[in-house]
C-alpha atoms as a PDB file:
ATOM      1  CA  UNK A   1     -42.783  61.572  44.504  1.00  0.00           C
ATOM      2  CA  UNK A   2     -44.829  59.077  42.947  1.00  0.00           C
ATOM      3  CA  UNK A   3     -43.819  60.318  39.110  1.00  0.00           C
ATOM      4  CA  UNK A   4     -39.991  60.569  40.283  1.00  0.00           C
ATOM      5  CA  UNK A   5     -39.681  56.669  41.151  1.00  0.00           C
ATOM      6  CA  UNK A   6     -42.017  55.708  37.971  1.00  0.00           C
ATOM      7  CA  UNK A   7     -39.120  57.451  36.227  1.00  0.00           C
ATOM      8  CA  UNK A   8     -36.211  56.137  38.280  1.00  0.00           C
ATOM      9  CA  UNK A   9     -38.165  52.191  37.543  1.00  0.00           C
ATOM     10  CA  UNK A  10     -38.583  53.143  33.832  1.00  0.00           C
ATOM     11  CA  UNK A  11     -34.988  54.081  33.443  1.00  0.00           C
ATOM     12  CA  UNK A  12     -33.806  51.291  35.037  1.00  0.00           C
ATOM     13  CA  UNK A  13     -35.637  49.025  33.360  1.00  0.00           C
ATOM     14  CA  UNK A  14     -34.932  50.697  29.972  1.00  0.00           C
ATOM     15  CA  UNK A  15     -30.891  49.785  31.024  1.00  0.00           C
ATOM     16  CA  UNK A  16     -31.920  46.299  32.102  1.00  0.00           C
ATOM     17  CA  UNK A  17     -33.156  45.121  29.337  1.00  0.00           C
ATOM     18  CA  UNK A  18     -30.756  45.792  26.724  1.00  0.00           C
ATOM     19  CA  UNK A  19     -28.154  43.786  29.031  1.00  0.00           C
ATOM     20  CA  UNK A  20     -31.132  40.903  29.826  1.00  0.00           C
ATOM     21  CA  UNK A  21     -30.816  40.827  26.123  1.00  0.00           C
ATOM     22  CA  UNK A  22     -27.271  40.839  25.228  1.00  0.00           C
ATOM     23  CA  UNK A  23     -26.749  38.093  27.699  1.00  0.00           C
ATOM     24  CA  UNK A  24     -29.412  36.241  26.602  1.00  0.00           C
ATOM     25  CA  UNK A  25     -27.740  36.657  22.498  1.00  0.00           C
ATOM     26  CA  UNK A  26     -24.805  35.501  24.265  1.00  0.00           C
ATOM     27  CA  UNK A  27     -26.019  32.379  26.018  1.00  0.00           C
ATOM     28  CA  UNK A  28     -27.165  31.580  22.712  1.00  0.00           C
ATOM     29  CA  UNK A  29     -23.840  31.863  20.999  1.00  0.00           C
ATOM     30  CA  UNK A  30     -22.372  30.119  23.288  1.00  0.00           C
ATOM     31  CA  UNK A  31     -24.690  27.516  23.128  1.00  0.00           C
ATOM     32  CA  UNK A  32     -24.727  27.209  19.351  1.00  0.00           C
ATOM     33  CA  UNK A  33     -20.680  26.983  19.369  1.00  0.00           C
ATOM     34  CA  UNK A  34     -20.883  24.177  22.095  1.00  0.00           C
ATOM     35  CA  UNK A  35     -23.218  21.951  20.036  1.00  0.00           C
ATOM     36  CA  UNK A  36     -21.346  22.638  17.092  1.00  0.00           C
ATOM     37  CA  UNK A  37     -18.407  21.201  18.581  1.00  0.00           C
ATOM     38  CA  UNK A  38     -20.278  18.368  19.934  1.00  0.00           C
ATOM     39  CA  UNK A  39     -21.331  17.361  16.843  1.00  0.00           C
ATOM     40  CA  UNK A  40     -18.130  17.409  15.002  1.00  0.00           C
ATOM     41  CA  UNK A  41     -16.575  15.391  17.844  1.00  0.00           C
ATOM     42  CA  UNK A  42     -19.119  12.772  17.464  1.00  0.00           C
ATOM     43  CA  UNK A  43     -19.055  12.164  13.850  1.00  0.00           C
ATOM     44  CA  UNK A  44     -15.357  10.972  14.067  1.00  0.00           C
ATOM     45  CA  UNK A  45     -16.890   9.031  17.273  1.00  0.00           C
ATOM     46  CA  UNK A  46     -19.444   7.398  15.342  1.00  0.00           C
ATOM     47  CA  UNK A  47     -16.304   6.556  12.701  1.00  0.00           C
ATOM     48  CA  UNK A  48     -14.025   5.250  15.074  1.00  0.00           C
ATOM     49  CA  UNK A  49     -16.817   3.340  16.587  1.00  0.00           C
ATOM     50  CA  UNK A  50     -17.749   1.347  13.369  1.00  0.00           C
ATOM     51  CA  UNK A  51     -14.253   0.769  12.489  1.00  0.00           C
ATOM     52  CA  UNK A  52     -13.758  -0.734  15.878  1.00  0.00           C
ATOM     53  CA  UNK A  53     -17.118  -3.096  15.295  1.00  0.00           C
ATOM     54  CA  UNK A  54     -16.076  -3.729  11.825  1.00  0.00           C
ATOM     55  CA  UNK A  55     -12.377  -4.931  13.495  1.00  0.00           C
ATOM     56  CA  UNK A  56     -13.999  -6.915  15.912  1.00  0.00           C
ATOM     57  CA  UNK A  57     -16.369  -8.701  13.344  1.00  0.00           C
ATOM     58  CA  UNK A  58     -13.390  -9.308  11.028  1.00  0.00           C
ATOM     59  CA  UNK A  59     -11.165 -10.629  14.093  1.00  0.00           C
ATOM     60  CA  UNK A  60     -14.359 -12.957  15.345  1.00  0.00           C
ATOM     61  CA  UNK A  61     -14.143 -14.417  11.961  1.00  0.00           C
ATOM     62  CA  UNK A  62     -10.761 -15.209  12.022  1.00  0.00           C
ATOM     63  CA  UNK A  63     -11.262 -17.095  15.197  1.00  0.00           C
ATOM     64  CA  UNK A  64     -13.890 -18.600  13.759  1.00  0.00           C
ATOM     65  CA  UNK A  65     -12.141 -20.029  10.845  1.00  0.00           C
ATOM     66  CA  UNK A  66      -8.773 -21.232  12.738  1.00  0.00           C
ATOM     67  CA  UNK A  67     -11.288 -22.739  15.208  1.00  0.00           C
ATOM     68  CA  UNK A  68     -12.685 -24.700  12.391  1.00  0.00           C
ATOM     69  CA  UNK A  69      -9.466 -25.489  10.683  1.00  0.00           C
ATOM     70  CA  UNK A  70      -8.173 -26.941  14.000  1.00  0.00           C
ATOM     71  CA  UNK A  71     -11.496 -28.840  14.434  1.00  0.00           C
ATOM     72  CA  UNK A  72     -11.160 -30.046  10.898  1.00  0.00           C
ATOM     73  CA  UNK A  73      -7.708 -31.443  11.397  1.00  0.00           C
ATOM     74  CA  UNK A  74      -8.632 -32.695  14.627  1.00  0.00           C
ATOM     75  CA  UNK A  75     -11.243 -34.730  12.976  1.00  0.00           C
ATOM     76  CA  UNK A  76      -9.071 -35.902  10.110  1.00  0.00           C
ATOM     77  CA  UNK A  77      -6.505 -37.102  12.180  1.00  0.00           C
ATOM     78  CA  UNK A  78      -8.705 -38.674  14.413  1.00  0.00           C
ATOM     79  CA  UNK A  79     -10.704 -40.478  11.442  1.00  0.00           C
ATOM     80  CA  UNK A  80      -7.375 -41.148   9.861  1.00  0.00           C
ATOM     81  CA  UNK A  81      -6.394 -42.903  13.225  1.00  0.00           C
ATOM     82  CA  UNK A  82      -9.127 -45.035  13.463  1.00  0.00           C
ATOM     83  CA  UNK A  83      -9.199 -45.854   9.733  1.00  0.00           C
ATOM     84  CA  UNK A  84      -5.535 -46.826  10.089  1.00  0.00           C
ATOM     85  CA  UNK A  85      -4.047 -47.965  13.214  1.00  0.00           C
ATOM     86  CA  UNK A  86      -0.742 -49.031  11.685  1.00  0.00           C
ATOM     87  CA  UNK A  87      -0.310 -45.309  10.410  1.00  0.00           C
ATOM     88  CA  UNK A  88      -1.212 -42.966  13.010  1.00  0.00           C
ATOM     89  CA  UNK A  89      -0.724 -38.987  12.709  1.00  0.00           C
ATOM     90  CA  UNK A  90       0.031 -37.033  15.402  1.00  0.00           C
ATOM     91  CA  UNK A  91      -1.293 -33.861  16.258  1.00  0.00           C
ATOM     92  CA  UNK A  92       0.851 -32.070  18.630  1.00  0.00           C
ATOM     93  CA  UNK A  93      -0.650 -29.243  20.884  1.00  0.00           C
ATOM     94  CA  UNK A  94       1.365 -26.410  21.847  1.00  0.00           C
ATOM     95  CA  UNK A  95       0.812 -25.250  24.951  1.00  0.00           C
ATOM     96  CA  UNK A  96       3.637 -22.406  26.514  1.00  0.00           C
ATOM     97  CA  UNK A  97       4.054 -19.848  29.326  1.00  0.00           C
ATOM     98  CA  UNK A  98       7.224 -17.513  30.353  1.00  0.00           C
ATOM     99  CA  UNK A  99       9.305 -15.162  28.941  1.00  0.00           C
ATOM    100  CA  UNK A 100       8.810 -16.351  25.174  1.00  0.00           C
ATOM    101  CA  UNK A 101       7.856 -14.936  21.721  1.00  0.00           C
ATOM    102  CA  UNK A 102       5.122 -15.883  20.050  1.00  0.00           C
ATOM    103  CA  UNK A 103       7.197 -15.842  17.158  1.00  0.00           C
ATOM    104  CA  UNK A 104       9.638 -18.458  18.467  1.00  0.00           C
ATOM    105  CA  UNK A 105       6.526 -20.473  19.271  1.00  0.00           C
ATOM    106  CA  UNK A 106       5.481 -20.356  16.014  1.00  0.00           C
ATOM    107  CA  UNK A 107       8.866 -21.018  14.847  1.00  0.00           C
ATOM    108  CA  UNK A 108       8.650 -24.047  16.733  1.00  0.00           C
ATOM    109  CA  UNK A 109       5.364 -25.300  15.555  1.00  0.00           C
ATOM    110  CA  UNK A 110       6.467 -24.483  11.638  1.00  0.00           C
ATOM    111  CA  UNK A 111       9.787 -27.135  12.959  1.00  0.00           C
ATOM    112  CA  UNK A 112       6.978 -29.718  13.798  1.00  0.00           C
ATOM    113  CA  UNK A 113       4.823 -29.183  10.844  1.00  0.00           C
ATOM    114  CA  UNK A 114       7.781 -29.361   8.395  1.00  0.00           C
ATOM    115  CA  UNK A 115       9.023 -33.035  10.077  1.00  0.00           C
ATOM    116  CA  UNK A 116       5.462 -34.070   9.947  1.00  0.00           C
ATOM    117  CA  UNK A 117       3.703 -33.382  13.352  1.00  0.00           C
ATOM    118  CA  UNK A 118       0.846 -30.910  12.573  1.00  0.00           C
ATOM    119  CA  UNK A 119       0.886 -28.272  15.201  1.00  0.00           C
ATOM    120  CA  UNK A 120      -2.458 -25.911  15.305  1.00  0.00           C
ATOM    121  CA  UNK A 121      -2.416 -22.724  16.843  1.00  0.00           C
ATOM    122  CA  UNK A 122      -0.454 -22.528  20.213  1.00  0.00           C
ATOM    123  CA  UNK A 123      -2.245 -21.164  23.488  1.00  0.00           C
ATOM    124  CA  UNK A 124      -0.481 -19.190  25.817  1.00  0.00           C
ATOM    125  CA  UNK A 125      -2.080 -21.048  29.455  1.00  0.00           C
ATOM    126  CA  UNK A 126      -0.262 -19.755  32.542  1.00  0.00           C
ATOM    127  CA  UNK A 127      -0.158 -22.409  35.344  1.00  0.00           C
ATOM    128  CA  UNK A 128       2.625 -23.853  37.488  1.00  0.00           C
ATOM    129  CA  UNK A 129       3.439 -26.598  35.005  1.00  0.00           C
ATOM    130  CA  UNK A 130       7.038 -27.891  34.158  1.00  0.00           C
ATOM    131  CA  UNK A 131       8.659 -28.481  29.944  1.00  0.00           C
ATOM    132  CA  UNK A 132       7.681 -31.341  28.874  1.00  0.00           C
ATOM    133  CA  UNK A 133       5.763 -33.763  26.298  1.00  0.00           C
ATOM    134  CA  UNK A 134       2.737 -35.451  27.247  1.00  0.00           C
ATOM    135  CA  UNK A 135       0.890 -38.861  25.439  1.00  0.00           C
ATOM    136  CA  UNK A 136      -2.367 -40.318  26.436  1.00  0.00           C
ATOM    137  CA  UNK A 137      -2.062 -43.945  24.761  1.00  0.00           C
ATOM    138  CA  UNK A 138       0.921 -46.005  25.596  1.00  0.00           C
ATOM    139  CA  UNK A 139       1.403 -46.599  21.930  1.00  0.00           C
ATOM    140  CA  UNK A 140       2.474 -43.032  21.311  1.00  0.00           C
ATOM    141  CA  UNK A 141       5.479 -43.071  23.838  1.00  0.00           C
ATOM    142  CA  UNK A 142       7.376 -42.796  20.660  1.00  0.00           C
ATOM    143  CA  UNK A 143       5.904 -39.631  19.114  1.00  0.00           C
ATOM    144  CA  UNK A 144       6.286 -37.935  22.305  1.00  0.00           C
ATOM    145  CA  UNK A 145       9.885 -38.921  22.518  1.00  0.00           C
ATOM    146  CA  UNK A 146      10.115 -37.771  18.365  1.00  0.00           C
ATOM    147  CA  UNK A 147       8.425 -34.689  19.639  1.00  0.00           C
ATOM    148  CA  UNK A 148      10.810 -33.972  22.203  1.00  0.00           C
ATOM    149  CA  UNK A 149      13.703 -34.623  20.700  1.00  0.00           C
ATOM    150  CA  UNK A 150      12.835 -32.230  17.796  1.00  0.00           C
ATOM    151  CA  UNK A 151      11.891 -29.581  20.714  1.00  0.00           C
ATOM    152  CA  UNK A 152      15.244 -30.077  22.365  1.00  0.00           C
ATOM    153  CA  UNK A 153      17.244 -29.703  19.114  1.00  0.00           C
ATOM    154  CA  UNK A 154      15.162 -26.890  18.526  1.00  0.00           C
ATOM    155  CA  UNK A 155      15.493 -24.362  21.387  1.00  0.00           C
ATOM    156  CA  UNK A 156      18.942 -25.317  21.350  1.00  0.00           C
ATOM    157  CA  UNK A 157      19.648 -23.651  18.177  1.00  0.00           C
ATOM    158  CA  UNK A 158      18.016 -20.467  19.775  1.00  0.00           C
ATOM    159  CA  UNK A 159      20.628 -20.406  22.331  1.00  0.00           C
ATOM    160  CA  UNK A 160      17.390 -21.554  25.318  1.00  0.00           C
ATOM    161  CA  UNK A 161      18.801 -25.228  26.206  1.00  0.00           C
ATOM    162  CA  UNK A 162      16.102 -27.301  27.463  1.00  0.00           C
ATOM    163  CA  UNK A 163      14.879 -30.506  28.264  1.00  0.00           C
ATOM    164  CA  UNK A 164      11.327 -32.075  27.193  1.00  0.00           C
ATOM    165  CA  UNK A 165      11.170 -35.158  29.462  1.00  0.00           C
ATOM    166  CA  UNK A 166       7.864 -37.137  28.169  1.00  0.00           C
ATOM    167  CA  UNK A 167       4.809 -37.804  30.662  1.00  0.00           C
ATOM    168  CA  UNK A 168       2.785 -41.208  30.104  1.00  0.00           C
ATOM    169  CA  UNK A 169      -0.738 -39.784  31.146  1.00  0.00           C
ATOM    170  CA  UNK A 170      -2.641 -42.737  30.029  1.00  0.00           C
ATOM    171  CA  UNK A 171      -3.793 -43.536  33.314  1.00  0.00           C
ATOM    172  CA  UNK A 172      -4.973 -40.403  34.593  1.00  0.00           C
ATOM    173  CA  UNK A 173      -6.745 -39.204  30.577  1.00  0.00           C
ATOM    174  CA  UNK A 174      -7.224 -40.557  27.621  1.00  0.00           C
ATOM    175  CA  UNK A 175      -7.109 -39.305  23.868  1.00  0.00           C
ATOM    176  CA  UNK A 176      -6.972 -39.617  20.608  1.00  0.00           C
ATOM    177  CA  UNK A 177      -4.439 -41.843  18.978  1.00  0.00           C
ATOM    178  CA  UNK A 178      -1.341 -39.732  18.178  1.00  0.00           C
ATOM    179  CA  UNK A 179      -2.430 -36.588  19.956  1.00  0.00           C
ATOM    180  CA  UNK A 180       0.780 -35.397  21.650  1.00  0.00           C
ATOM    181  CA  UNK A 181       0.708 -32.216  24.180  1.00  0.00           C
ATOM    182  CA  UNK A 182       4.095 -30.064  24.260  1.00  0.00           C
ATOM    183  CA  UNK A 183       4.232 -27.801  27.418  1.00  0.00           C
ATOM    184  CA  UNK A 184       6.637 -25.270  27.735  1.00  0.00           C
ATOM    185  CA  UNK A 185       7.241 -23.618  30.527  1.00  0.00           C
ATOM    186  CA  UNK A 186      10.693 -21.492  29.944  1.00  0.00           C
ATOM    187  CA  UNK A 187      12.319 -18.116  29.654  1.00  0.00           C
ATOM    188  CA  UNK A 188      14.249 -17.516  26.134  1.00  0.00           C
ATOM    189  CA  UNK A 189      15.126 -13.840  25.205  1.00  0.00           C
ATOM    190  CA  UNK A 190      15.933 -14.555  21.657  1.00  0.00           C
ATOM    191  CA  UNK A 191      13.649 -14.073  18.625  1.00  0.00           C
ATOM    192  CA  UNK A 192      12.287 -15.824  15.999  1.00  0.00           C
ATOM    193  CA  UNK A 193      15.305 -16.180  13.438  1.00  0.00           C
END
Protein backbone atom coordinates (compact mmCIF):
# COMPACT_ATOMS: atom_id res chain seq x y z
CA UNK A 1 0.00 0.00 0.00
CA UNK A 2 2.85 1.96 0.91
CA UNK A 3 4.11 2.37 -3.03
CA UNK A 4 0.32 3.14 -4.08
CA UNK A 5 0.04 6.44 -1.84
CA UNK A 6 3.88 7.43 -2.70
CA UNK A 7 2.35 7.42 -6.18
CA UNK A 8 -1.02 8.99 -5.44
CA UNK A 9 1.46 12.03 -3.30
CA UNK A 10 3.83 12.15 -6.34
CA UNK A 11 1.05 12.70 -8.77
CA UNK A 12 -0.49 15.11 -6.89
CA UNK A 13 2.23 16.98 -6.27
CA UNK A 14 3.43 16.76 -9.92
CA UNK A 15 -0.33 18.67 -10.65
CA UNK A 16 0.30 21.08 -7.79
CA UNK A 17 3.04 22.52 -8.77
CA UNK A 18 2.54 23.55 -12.19
CA UNK A 19 -0.65 25.55 -10.80
CA UNK A 20 1.64 26.83 -7.49
CA UNK A 21 3.54 28.12 -10.41
CA UNK A 22 1.21 29.62 -12.79
CA UNK A 23 -0.31 31.49 -9.94
CA UNK A 24 2.69 32.53 -8.68
CA UNK A 25 3.67 33.98 -12.77
CA UNK A 26 0.43 35.50 -12.32
CA UNK A 27 0.77 37.32 -9.02
CA UNK A 28 3.70 38.62 -10.62
CA UNK A 29 1.99 40.05 -13.63
CA UNK A 30 -0.31 41.43 -11.83
CA UNK A 31 1.96 42.97 -9.68
CA UNK A 32 4.22 44.36 -12.39
CA UNK A 33 0.98 45.98 -14.21
CA UNK A 34 -0.10 47.58 -10.80
CA UNK A 35 3.25 49.35 -10.25
CA UNK A 36 3.36 50.28 -13.68
CA UNK A 37 0.31 52.14 -13.32
CA UNK A 38 1.37 53.59 -10.14
CA UNK A 39 4.14 55.04 -11.53
CA UNK A 40 2.62 56.68 -14.47
CA UNK A 41 -0.03 58.16 -12.17
CA UNK A 42 2.55 59.70 -10.07
CA UNK A 43 4.67 61.35 -12.57
CA UNK A 44 1.71 63.64 -13.64
CA UNK A 45 1.32 63.86 -9.62
CA UNK A 46 4.70 65.00 -9.13
CA UNK A 47 3.81 67.64 -12.26
CA UNK A 48 0.75 68.88 -10.97
CA UNK A 49 2.36 69.14 -7.64
CA UNK A 50 5.21 71.55 -8.74
CA UNK A 51 2.98 73.55 -10.83
CA UNK A 52 0.80 74.04 -7.83
CA UNK A 53 4.13 75.13 -5.61
CA UNK A 54 5.38 77.10 -8.45
CA UNK A 55 1.58 78.96 -8.42
CA UNK A 56 1.72 79.43 -4.94
CA UNK A 57 5.34 80.96 -4.95
CA UNK A 58 4.36 83.23 -7.86
CA UNK A 59 0.95 84.26 -6.01
CA UNK A 60 3.08 84.84 -2.50
CA UNK A 61 5.04 87.22 -4.52
CA UNK A 62 2.38 89.09 -5.74
CA UNK A 63 1.17 89.64 -2.25
CA UNK A 64 4.31 90.48 -1.42
CA UNK A 65 4.76 93.24 -3.82
CA UNK A 66 1.10 94.92 -3.47
CA UNK A 67 1.87 94.63 0.28
CA UNK A 68 4.87 96.73 -0.32
CA UNK A 69 3.36 99.07 -2.80
CA UNK A 70 0.58 99.81 -0.26
CA UNK A 71 3.23 100.20 2.51
CA UNK A 72 5.16 102.45 0.20
CA UNK A 73 2.26 104.75 -0.45
CA UNK A 74 1.28 104.57 3.00
CA UNK A 75 4.59 105.96 3.90
CA UNK A 76 4.64 108.62 1.22
CA UNK A 77 1.52 109.96 2.09
CA UNK A 78 2.19 109.91 5.53
CA UNK A 79 5.74 111.70 5.04
CA UNK A 80 4.06 113.94 2.55
CA UNK A 81 1.53 114.83 5.41
CA UNK A 82 3.86 115.69 7.84
CA UNK A 83 6.18 117.52 5.42
CA UNK A 84 3.14 119.55 4.37
CA UNK A 85 0.26 120.15 6.53
CA UNK A 86 -1.38 122.71 4.27
CA UNK A 87 -1.44 119.94 1.44
CA UNK A 88 -2.51 116.76 2.80
CA UNK A 89 -3.21 113.50 0.56
CA UNK A 90 -5.62 111.22 1.37
CA UNK A 91 -5.43 107.68 1.24
CA UNK A 92 -8.76 106.13 1.22
CA UNK A 93 -9.20 102.42 2.38
CA UNK A 94 -11.72 100.32 0.89
CA UNK A 95 -13.22 98.17 2.99
CA UNK A 96 -16.75 96.17 1.56
CA UNK A 97 -19.03 93.20 2.35
CA UNK A 98 -22.46 91.93 0.57
CA UNK A 99 -23.60 91.00 -2.54
CA UNK A 100 -20.87 93.01 -4.63
CA UNK A 101 -18.27 92.46 -7.42
CA UNK A 102 -14.99 92.84 -6.95
CA UNK A 103 -14.99 94.40 -10.15
CA UNK A 104 -17.39 97.18 -9.16
CA UNK A 105 -15.11 97.64 -6.17
CA UNK A 106 -12.39 98.15 -8.19
CA UNK A 107 -14.36 100.27 -10.40
CA UNK A 108 -14.91 102.32 -7.52
CA UNK A 109 -11.43 102.63 -6.28
CA UNK A 110 -10.15 103.47 -10.14
CA UNK A 111 -13.26 106.59 -9.54
CA UNK A 112 -11.17 107.64 -6.42
CA UNK A 113 -7.79 107.30 -7.86
CA UNK A 114 -8.73 109.23 -11.05
CA UNK A 115 -10.26 112.42 -8.74
CA UNK A 116 -7.19 112.13 -6.67
CA UNK A 117 -7.83 109.88 -3.56
CA UNK A 118 -5.38 106.92 -3.88
CA UNK A 119 -7.26 103.81 -3.08
CA UNK A 120 -4.91 100.51 -2.46
CA UNK A 121 -6.22 97.23 -2.73
CA UNK A 122 -9.78 96.73 -1.21
CA UNK A 123 -10.41 93.91 1.52
CA UNK A 124 -13.42 92.08 1.57
CA UNK A 125 -14.01 92.08 5.91
CA UNK A 126 -17.43 90.64 6.80
CA UNK A 127 -18.81 92.19 10.06
CA UNK A 128 -22.12 93.80 10.99
CA UNK A 129 -21.00 97.27 9.95
CA UNK A 130 -23.25 99.93 8.16
CA UNK A 131 -22.04 102.28 4.46
CA UNK A 132 -20.29 104.80 5.39
CA UNK A 133 -16.95 107.05 5.43
CA UNK A 134 -14.86 107.20 8.35
CA UNK A 135 -11.91 110.13 9.38
CA UNK A 136 -9.69 109.98 12.34
CA UNK A 137 -8.52 113.81 12.54
CA UNK A 138 -11.16 116.43 12.66
CA UNK A 139 -9.35 118.23 9.92
CA UNK A 140 -10.28 115.62 7.35
CA UNK A 141 -14.17 115.95 7.85
CA UNK A 142 -13.88 117.32 4.41
CA UNK A 143 -12.19 114.47 2.53
CA UNK A 144 -14.55 112.14 4.01
CA UNK A 145 -17.45 114.21 2.89
CA UNK A 146 -15.37 114.51 -0.87
CA UNK A 147 -15.12 110.81 -0.47
CA UNK A 148 -18.62 110.23 0.01
CA UNK A 149 -20.00 112.28 -2.22
CA UNK A 150 -17.91 110.72 -5.07
CA UNK A 151 -19.16 107.16 -3.59
CA UNK A 152 -22.76 108.28 -3.72
CA UNK A 153 -22.53 109.63 -7.31
CA UNK A 154 -20.85 106.58 -8.01
CA UNK A 155 -23.09 103.59 -7.12
CA UNK A 156 -25.73 105.66 -8.38
CA UNK A 157 -24.66 105.38 -11.86
CA UNK A 158 -24.66 101.50 -11.28
CA UNK A 159 -28.25 101.60 -10.62
CA UNK A 160 -27.24 100.58 -6.30
CA UNK A 161 -28.44 104.07 -4.67
CA UNK A 162 -26.74 104.59 -1.51
CA UNK A 163 -25.83 106.76 1.11
CA UNK A 164 -22.16 107.23 2.70
CA UNK A 165 -22.97 109.23 5.86
CA UNK A 166 -19.32 110.22 7.34
CA UNK A 167 -18.22 108.99 10.99
CA UNK A 168 -15.86 111.47 13.05
CA UNK A 169 -13.80 108.66 14.89
CA UNK A 170 -11.26 110.95 16.27
CA UNK A 171 -12.14 110.27 19.66
CA UNK A 172 -12.31 106.69 19.80
CA UNK A 173 -8.70 106.21 17.07
CA UNK A 174 -6.43 108.13 15.66
CA UNK A 175 -4.50 108.19 12.21
CA UNK A 176 -2.68 109.50 9.81
CA UNK A 177 -3.51 112.85 8.36
CA UNK A 178 -5.80 112.30 5.33
CA UNK A 179 -6.33 108.59 5.80
CA UNK A 180 -10.04 108.15 5.02
CA UNK A 181 -11.84 104.55 5.55
CA UNK A 182 -14.88 103.80 3.04
CA UNK A 183 -17.10 100.89 4.36
CA UNK A 184 -19.52 99.39 2.32
CA UNK A 185 -21.83 97.30 3.41
CA UNK A 186 -24.53 96.80 0.37
CA UNK A 187 -26.08 94.46 -2.13
CA UNK A 188 -25.67 95.66 -5.98
CA UNK A 189 -26.28 92.98 -8.74
CA UNK A 190 -24.79 94.97 -11.49
CA UNK A 191 -21.25 94.65 -12.91
CA UNK A 192 -18.42 96.51 -13.47
CA UNK A 193 -19.32 98.66 -16.69
Amino acid sequence: MKPQSNTIEAHSTGKLFPRLVRVQVLIAVVATIFIVVLVLQISPLIKKKADLNADIERLNAEIKEKENAIKGLTNAVEVNNIKNPAQVIPLVYVEFEGDIKRDLIQDLRATLNNQGFPAPEAKRIEGDYYSEVRYFNPEDKRLAEDVARIAKKFFESKGCPADFPTNDLSSKARGPRGQIEIWINMNCHLVAS
